[in-house]
C-alpha atoms as a PDB file:
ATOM      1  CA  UNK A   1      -9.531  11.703  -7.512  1.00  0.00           C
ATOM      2  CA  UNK A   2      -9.369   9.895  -4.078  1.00  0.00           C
ATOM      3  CA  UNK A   3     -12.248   7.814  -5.192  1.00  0.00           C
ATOM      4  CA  UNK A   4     -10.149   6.606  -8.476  1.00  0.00           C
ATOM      5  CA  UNK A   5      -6.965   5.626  -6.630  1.00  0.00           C
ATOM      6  CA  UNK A   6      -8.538   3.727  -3.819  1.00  0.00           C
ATOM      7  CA  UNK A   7     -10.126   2.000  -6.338  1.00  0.00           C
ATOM      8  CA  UNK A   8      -7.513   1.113  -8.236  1.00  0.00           C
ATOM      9  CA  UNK A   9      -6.111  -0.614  -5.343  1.00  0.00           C
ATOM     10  CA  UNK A  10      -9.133  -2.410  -4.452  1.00  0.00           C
ATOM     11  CA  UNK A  11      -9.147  -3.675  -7.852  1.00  0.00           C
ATOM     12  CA  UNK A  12      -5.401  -4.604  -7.637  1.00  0.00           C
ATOM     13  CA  UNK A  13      -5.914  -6.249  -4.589  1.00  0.00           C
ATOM     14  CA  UNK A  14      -9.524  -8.249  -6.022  1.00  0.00           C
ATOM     15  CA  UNK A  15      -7.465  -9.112  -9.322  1.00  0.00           C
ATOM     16  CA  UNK A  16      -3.970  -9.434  -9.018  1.00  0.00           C
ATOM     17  CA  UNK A  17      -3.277  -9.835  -5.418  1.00  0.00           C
ATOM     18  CA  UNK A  18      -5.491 -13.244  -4.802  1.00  0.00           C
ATOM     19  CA  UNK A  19      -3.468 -15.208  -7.325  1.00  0.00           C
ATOM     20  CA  UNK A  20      -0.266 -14.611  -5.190  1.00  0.00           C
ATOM     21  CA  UNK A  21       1.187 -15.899  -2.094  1.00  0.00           C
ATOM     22  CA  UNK A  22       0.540 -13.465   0.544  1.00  0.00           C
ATOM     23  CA  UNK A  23       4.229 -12.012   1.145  1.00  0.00           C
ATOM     24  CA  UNK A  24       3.678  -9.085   2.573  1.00  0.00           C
ATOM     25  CA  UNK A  25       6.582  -8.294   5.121  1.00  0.00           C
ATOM     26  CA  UNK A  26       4.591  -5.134   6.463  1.00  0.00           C
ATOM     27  CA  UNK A  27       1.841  -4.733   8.770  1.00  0.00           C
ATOM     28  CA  UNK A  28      -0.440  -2.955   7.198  1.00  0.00           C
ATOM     29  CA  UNK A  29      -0.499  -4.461   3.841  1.00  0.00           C
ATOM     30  CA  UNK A  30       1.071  -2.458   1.199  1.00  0.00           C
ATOM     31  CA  UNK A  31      -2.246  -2.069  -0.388  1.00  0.00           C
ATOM     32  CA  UNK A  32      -4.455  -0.959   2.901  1.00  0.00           C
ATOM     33  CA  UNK A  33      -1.259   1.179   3.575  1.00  0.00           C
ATOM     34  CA  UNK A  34      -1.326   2.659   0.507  1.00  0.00           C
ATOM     35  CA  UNK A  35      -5.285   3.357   0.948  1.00  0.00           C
ATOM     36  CA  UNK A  36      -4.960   4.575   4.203  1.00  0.00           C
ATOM     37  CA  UNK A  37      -2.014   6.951   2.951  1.00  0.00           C
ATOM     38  CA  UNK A  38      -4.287   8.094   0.462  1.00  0.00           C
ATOM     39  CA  UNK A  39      -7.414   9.237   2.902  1.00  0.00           C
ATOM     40  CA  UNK A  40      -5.191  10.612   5.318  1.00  0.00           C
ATOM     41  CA  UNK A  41      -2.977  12.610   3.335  1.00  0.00           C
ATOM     42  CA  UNK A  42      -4.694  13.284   0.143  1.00  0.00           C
ATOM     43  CA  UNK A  43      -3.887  11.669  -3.325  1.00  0.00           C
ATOM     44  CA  UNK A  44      -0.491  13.199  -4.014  1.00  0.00           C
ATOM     45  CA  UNK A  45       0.977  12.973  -0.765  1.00  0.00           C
ATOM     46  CA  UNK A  46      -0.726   9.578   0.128  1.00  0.00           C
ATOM     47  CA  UNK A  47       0.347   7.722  -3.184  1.00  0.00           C
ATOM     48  CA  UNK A  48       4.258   9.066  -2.744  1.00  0.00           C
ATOM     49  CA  UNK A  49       3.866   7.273   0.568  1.00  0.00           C
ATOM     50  CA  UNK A  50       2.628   4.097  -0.920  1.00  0.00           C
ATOM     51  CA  UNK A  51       5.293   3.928  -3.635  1.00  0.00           C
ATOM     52  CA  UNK A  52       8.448   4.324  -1.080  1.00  0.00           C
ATOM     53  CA  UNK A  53       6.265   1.692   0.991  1.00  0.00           C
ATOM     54  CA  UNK A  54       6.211  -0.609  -1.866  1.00  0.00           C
ATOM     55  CA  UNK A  55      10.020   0.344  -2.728  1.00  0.00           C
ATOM     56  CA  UNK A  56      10.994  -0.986   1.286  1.00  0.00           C
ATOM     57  CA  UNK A  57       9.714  -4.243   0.358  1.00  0.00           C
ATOM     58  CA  UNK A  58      12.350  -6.098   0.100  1.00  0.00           C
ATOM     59  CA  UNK A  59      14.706  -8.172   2.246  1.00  0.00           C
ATOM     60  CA  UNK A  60      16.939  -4.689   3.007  1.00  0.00           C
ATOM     61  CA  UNK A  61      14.085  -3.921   5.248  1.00  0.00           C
ATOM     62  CA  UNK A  62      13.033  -5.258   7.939  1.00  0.00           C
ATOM     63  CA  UNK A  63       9.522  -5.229   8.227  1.00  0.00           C
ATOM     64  CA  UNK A  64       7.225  -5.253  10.879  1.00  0.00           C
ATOM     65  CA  UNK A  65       4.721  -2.261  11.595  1.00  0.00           C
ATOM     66  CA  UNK A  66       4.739   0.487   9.749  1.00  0.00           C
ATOM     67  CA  UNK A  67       1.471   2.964  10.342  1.00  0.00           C
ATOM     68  CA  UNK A  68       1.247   5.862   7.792  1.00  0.00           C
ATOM     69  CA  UNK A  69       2.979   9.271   9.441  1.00  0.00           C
END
């Protein structure tokens, strides 16, 4: 299952993510966060962590770095 997220994101990231400006306001990326999050924490607990990563980017938040816990 680990194997089918992280490449879900690497495909997001091949397809998607290199027609758009690069915004991110995080350092990591949302995407290597989320992959990271993902091996380190396992596929439930990792992709909860991506999503409220994803859900702080906006201009509420203030970026900056932000390792996964």
């Amino acid at each position: 299952m680990k194997k089918i997220v992280i490449f879900i994101v690497k495909l997001y990231r091949a397809t998607f993510s290199a027609f758009l400006p690069v915004q991110c306001r995080f350092y990591p990326t949302c995407s290597e966060y989320m992959i990271e999050a993902v091996e380190k924490k396992g596929v439930w607990r990792g992709t909860l962590l991506g999503l409220k990563r994803i859900l702080k980017c906006n201009p509420l938040f203030p970026g900056g770095y932000d390792p996964v816990p």
